[in-house]
N, C-alpha and C. Protein backbone atom coordinates (compact mmCIF):
# COMPACT_ATOMS: atom_id res chain seq x y z
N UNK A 1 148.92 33.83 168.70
CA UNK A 1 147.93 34.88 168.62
C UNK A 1 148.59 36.17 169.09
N UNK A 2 148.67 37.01 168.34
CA UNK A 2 148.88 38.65 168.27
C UNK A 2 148.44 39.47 169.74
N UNK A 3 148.97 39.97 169.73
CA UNK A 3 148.10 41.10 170.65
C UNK A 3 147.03 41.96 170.31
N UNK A 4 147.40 42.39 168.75
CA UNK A 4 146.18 43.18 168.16
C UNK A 4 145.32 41.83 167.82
N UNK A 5 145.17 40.91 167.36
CA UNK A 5 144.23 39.81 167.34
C UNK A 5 143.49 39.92 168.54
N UNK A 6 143.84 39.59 170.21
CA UNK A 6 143.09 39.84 171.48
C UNK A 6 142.55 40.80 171.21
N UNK A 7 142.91 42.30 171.17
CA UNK A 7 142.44 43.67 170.94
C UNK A 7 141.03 43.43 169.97
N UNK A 8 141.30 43.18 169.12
CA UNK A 8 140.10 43.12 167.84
C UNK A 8 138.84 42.25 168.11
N UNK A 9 139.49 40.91 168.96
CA UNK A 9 138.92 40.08 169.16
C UNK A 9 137.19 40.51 170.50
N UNK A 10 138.11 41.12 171.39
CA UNK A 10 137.84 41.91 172.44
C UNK A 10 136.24 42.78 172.02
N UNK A 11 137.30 43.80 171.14
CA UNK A 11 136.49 45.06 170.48
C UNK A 11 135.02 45.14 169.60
N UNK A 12 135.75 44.26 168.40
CA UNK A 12 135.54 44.07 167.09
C UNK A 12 135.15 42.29 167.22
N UNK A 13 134.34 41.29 167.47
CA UNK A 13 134.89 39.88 166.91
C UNK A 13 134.62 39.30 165.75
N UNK A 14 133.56 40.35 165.00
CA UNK A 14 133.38 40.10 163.58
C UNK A 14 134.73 40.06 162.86
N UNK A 15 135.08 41.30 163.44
CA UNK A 15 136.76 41.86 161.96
C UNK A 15 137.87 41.02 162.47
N UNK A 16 138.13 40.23 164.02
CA UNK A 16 139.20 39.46 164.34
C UNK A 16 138.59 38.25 163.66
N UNK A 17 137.46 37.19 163.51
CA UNK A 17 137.63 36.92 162.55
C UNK A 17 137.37 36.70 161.22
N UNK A 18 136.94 37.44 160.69
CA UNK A 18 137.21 38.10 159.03
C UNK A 18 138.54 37.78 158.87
N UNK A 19 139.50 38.29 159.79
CA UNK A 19 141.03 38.52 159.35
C UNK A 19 141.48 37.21 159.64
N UNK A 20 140.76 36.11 160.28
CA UNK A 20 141.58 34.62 160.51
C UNK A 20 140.83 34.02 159.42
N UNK A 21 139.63 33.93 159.66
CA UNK A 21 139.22 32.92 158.81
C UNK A 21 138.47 33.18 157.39
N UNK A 22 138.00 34.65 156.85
CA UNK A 22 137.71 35.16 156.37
C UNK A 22 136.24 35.30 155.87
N UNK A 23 135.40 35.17 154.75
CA UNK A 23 134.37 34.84 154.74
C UNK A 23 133.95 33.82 154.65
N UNK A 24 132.95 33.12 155.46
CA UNK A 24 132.67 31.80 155.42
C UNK A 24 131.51 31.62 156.58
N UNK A 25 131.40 30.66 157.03
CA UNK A 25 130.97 30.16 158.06
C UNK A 25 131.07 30.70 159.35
N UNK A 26 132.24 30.85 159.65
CA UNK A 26 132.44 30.96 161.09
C UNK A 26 132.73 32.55 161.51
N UNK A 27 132.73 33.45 160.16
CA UNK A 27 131.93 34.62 160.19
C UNK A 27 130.64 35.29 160.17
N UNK A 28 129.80 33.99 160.02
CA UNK A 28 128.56 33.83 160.03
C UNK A 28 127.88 33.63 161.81
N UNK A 29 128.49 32.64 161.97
CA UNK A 29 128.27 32.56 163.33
C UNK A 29 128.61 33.74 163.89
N UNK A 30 129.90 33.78 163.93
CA UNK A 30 130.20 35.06 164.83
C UNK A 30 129.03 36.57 164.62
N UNK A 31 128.78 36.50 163.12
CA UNK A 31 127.88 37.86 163.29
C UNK A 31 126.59 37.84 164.39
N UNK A 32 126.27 36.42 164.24
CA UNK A 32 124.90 35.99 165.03
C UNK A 32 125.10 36.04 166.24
N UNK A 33 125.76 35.74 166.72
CA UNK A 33 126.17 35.49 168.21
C UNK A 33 126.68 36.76 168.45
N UNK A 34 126.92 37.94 168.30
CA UNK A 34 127.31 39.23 168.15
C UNK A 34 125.86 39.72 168.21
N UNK A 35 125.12 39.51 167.21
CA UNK A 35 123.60 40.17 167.40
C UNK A 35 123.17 39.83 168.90
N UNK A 36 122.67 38.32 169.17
CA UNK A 36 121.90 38.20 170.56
C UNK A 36 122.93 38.65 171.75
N UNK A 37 124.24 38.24 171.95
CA UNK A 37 125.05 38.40 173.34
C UNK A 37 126.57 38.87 172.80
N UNK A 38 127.55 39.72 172.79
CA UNK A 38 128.37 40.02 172.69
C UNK A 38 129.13 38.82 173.87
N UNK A 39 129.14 38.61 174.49
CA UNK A 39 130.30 37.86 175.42
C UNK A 39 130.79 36.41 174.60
N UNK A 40 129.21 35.97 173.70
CA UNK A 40 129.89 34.57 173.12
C UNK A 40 130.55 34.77 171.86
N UNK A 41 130.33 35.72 171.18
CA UNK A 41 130.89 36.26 170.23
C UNK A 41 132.27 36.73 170.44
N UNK A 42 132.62 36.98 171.39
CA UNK A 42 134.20 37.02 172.04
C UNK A 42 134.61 36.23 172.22
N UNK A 43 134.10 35.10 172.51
CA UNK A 43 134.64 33.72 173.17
C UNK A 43 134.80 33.16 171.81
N UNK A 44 133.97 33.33 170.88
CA UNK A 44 134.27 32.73 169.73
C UNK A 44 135.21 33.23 168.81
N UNK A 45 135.46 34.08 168.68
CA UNK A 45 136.40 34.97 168.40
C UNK A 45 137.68 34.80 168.70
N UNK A 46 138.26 34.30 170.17
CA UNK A 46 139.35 34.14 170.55
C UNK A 46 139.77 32.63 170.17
N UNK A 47 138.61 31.76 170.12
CA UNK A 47 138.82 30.60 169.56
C UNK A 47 138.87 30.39 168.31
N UNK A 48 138.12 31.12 167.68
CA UNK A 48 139.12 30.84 166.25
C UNK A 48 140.34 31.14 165.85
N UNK A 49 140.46 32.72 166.67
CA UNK A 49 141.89 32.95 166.43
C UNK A 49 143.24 32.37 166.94
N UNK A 50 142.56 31.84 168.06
CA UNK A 50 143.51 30.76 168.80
C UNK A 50 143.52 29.75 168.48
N UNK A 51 142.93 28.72 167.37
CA UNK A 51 143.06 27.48 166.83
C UNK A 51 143.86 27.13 165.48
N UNK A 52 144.28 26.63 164.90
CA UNK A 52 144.79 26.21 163.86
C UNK A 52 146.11 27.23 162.95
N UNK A 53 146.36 27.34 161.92
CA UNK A 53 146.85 27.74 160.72
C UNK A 53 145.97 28.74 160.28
N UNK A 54 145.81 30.41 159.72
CA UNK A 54 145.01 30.80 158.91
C UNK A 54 144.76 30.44 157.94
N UNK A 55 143.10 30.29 157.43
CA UNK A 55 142.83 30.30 155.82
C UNK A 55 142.68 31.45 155.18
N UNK A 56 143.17 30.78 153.51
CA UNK A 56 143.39 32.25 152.64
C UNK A 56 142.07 33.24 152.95
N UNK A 57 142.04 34.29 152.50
CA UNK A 57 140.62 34.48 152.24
C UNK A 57 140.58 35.22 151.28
């Protein structure tokens, strides 16, 4: 994981991951969890970007 990934992740956790996992699901979540509490939306954020291989998008 990047440093600008943390940064975005931090900032932004919709667009950190957009840029890992792209549209799908787990940009879905993240928007939601962004609406009610920003802190889990970070947490989720760092975990996607911190798990696996990227998918295309």
């Amino acid at each position: 994981m990047s440093l600008l990934q943390i940064i975005l992740s931090v900032i932004l956790p919709p667009v950190a991951v957009f840029l890992k996992a792209g549209v799908g699901a787990q940009l879905l979540i993240n928007i939601v969890l962004c609406f009610f509490f920003w802190l889990p939306a970070v947490i989720h954020a760092l975990w996607v970007n911190a798990k696996g291989e990227a998918q295309p998008v």
